[in-house]
C-alpha atoms as a PDB file:
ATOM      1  CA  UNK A   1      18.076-153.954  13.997  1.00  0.00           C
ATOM      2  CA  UNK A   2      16.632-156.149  11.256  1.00  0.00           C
ATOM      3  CA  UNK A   3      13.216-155.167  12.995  1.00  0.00           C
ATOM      4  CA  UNK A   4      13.727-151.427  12.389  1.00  0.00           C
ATOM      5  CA  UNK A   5      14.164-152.197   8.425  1.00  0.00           C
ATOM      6  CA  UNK A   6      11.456-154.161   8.016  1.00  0.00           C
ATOM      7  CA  UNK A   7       8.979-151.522   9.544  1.00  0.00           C
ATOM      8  CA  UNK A   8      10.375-148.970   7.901  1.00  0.00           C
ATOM      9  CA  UNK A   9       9.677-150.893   4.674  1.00  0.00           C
ATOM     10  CA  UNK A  10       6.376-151.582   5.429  1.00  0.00           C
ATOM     11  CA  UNK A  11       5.629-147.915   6.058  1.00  0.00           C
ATOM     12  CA  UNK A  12       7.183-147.306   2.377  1.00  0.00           C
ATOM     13  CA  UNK A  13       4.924-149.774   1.101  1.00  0.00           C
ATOM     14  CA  UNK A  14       1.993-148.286   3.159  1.00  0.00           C
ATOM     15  CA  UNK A  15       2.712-144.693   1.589  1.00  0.00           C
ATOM     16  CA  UNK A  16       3.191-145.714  -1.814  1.00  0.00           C
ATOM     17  CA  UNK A  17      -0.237-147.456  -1.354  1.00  0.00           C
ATOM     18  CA  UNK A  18      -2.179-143.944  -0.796  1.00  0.00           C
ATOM     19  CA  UNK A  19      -0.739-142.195  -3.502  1.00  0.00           C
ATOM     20  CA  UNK A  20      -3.312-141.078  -6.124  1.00  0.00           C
ATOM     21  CA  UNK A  21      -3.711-142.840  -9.208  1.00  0.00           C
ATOM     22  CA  UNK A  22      -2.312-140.647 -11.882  1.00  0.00           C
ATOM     23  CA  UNK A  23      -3.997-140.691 -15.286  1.00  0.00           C
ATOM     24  CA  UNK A  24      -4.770-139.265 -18.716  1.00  0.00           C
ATOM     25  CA  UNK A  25      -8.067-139.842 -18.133  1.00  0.00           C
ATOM     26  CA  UNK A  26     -10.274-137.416 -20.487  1.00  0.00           C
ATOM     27  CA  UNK A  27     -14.048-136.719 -22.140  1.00  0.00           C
ATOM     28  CA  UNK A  28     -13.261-135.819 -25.512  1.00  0.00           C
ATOM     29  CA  UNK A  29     -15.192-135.008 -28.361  1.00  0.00           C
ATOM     30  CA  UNK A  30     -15.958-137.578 -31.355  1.00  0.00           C
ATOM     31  CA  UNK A  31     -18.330-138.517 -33.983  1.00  0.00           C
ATOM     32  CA  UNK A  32     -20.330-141.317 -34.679  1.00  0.00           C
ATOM     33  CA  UNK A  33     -22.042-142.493 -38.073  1.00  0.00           C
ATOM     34  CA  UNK A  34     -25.562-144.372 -37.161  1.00  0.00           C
ATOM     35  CA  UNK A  35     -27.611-146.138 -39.503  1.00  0.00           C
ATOM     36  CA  UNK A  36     -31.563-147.302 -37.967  1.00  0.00           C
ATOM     37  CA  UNK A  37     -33.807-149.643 -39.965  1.00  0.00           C
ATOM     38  CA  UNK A  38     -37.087-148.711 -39.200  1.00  0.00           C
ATOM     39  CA  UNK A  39     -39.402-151.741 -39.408  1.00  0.00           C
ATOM     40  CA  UNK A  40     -43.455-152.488 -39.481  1.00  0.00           C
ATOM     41  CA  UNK A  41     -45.245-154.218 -36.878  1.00  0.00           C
ATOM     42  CA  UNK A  42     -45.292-156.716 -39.648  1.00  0.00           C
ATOM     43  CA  UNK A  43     -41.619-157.131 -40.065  1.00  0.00           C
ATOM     44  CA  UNK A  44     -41.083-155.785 -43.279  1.00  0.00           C
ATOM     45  CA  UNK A  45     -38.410-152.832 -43.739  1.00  0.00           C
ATOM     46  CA  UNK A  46     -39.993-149.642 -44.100  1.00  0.00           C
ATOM     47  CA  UNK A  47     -36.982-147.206 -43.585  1.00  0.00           C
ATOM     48  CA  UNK A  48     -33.328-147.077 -43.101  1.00  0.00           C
ATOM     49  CA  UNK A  49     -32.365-143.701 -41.381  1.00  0.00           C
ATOM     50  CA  UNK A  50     -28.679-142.634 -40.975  1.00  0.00           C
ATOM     51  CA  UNK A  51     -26.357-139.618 -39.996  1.00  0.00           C
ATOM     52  CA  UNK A  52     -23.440-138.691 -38.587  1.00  0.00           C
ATOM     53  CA  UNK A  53     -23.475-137.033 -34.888  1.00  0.00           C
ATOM     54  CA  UNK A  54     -21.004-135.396 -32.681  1.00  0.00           C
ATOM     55  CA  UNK A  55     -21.068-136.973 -29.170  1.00  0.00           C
ATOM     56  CA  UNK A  56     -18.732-136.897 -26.320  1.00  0.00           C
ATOM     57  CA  UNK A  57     -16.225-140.653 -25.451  1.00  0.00           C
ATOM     58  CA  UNK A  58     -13.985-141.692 -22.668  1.00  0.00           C
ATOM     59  CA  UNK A  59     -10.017-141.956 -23.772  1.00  0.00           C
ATOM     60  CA  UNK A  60      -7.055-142.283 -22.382  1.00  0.00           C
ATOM     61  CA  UNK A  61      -5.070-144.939 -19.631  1.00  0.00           C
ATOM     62  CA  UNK A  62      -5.239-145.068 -16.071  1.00  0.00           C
ATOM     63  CA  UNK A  63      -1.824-146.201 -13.631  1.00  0.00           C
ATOM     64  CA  UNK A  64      -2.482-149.905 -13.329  1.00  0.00           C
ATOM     65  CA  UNK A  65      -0.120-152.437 -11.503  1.00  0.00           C
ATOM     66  CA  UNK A  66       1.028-156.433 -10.517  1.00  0.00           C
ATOM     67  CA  UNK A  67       3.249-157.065  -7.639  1.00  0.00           C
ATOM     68  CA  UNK A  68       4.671-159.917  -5.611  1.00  0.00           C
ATOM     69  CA  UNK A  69       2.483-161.113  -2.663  1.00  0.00           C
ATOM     70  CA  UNK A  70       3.650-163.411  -0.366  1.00  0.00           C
ATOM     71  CA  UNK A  71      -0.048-163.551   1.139  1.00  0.00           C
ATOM     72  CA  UNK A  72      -2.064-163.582  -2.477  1.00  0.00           C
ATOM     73  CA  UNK A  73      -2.981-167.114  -3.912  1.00  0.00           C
ATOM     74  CA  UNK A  74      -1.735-166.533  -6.936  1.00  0.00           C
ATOM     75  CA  UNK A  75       1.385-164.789  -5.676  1.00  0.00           C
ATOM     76  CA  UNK A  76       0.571-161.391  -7.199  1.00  0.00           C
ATOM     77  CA  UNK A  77      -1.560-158.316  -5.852  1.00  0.00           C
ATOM     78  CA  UNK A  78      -3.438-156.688  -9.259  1.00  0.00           C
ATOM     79  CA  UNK A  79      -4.527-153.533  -9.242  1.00  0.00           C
ATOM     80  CA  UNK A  80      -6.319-152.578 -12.248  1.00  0.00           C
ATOM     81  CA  UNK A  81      -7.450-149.166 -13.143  1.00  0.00           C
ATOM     82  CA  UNK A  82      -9.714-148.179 -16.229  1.00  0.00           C
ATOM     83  CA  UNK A  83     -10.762-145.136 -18.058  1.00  0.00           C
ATOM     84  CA  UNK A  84     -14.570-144.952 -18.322  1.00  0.00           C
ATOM     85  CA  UNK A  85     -17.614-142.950 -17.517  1.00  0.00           C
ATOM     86  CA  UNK A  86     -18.261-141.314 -13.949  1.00  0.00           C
ATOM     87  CA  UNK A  87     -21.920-140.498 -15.429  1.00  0.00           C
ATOM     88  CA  UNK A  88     -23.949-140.639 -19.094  1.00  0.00           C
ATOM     89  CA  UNK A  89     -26.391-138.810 -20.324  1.00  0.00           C
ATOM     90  CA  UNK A  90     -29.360-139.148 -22.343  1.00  0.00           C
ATOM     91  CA  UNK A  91     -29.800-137.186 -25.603  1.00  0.00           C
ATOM     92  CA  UNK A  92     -31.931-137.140 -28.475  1.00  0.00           C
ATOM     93  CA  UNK A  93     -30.359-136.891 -32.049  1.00  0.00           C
ATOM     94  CA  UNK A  94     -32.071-136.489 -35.027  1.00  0.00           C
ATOM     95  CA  UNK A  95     -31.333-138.426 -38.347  1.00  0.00           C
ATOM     96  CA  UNK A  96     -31.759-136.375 -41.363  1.00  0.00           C
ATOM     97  CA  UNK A  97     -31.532-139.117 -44.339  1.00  0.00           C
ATOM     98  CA  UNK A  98     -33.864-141.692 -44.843  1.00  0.00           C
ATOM     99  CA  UNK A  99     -34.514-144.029 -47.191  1.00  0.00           C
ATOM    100  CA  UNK A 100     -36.817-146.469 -48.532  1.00  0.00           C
ATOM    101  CA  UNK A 101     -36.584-150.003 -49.034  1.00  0.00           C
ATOM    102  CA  UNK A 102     -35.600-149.764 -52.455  1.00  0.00           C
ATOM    103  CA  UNK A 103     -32.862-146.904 -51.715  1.00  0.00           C
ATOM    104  CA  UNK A 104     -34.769-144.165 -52.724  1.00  0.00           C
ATOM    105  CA  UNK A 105     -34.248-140.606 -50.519  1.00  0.00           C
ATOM    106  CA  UNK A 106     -37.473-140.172 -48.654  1.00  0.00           C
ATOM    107  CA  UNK A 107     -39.095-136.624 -48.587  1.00  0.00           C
ATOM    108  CA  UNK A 108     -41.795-135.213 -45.918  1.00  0.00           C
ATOM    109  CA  UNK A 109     -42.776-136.377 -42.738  1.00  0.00           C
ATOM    110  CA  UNK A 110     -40.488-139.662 -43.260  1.00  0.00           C
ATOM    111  CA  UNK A 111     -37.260-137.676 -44.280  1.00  0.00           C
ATOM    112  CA  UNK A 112     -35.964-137.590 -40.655  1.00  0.00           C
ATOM    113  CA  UNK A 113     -36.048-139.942 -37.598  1.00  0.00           C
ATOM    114  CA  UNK A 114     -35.829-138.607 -34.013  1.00  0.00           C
ATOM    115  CA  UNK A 115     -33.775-141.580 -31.390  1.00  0.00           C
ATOM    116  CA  UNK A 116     -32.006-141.182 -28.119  1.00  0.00           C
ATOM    117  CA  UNK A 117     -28.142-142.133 -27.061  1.00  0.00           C
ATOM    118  CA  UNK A 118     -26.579-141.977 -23.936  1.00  0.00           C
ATOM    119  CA  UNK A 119     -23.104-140.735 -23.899  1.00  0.00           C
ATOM    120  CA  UNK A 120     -20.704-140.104 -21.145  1.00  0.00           C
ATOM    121  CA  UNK A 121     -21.352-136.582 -19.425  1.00  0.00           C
ATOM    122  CA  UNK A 122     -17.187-137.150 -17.481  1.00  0.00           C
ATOM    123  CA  UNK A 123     -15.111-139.540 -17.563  1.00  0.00           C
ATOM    124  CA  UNK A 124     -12.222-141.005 -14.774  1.00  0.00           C
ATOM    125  CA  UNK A 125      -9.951-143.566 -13.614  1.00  0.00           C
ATOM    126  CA  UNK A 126     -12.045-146.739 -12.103  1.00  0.00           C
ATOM    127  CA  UNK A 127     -11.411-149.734 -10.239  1.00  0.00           C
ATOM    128  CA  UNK A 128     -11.497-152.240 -13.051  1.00  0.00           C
ATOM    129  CA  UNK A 129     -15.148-153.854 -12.732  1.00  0.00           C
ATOM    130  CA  UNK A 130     -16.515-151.119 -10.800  1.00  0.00           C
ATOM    131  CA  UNK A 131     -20.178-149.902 -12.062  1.00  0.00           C
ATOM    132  CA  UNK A 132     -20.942-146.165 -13.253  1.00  0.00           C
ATOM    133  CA  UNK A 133     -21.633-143.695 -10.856  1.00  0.00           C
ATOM    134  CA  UNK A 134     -24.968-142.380 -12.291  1.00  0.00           C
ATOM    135  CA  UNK A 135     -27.039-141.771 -15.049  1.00  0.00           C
ATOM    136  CA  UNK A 136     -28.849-138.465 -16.269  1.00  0.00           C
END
């Protein structure tokens, strides 16, 4: 009889083991402020450049747990689930306000400066210490 219970506990275990992760996993929308100083090949500052863009983050919690092991070194089985990005992609942004060395608003063909980022294109639940999927 005692057999019988602890089988049917281990299939419990089993089926609460292949239930999906549930999580508030989501790619939402944000800004960021950037500031760039531009310098010459001779190391002097030519240019700061800065602006405020729109891109895209990774937020929200993923179902993470510790339990009891009797098999586990430590005595506990973690398993650790993170929100992050499933792939990025590469963008360029433009800057729009530069400035010289001594503050001064630049005008002209040194008013704006053209960079990439990479941001996340979708975001999910990940093994903690897994790698990205891809990159674009």
């Amino acid at each position: 009889m005692d057999l019988g219970r602890i089988l049917l506990y281990c299939n419990t275990l089993y089926s609460l083991a292949l239930l999906p992760i549930s999580n508030a996993c989501e790619t939402l929308p944000s800004s960021l402020h950037i500031i760039k100083e531009i310098y010459g090949t001779n190391g002097i500052l030519q240019r700061t450049c800065e602006g405020t863009v729109a891109v895209s983050k990774c937020e929200g919690g993923c179902d993470s747990k510790v339990r009891p092991s009797a098999i586990s070194h430590s005595g506990f089985i973690k398993e650790c689930h993170c929100c992050r990005e499933t792939i990025l992609r590469g963008r360029e942004i433009l800057l729009r306000k530069c400035y010289d060395g001594d503050g001064t608003l630049l005008t002209g063909d040194q008013e704006t400066f053209s960079m990439s980022l990479r941001e996340p294109a979708d975001c999910k639940c990940f093994r903690c210490g897994d790698p990205p999927i891809n990159s674009i």
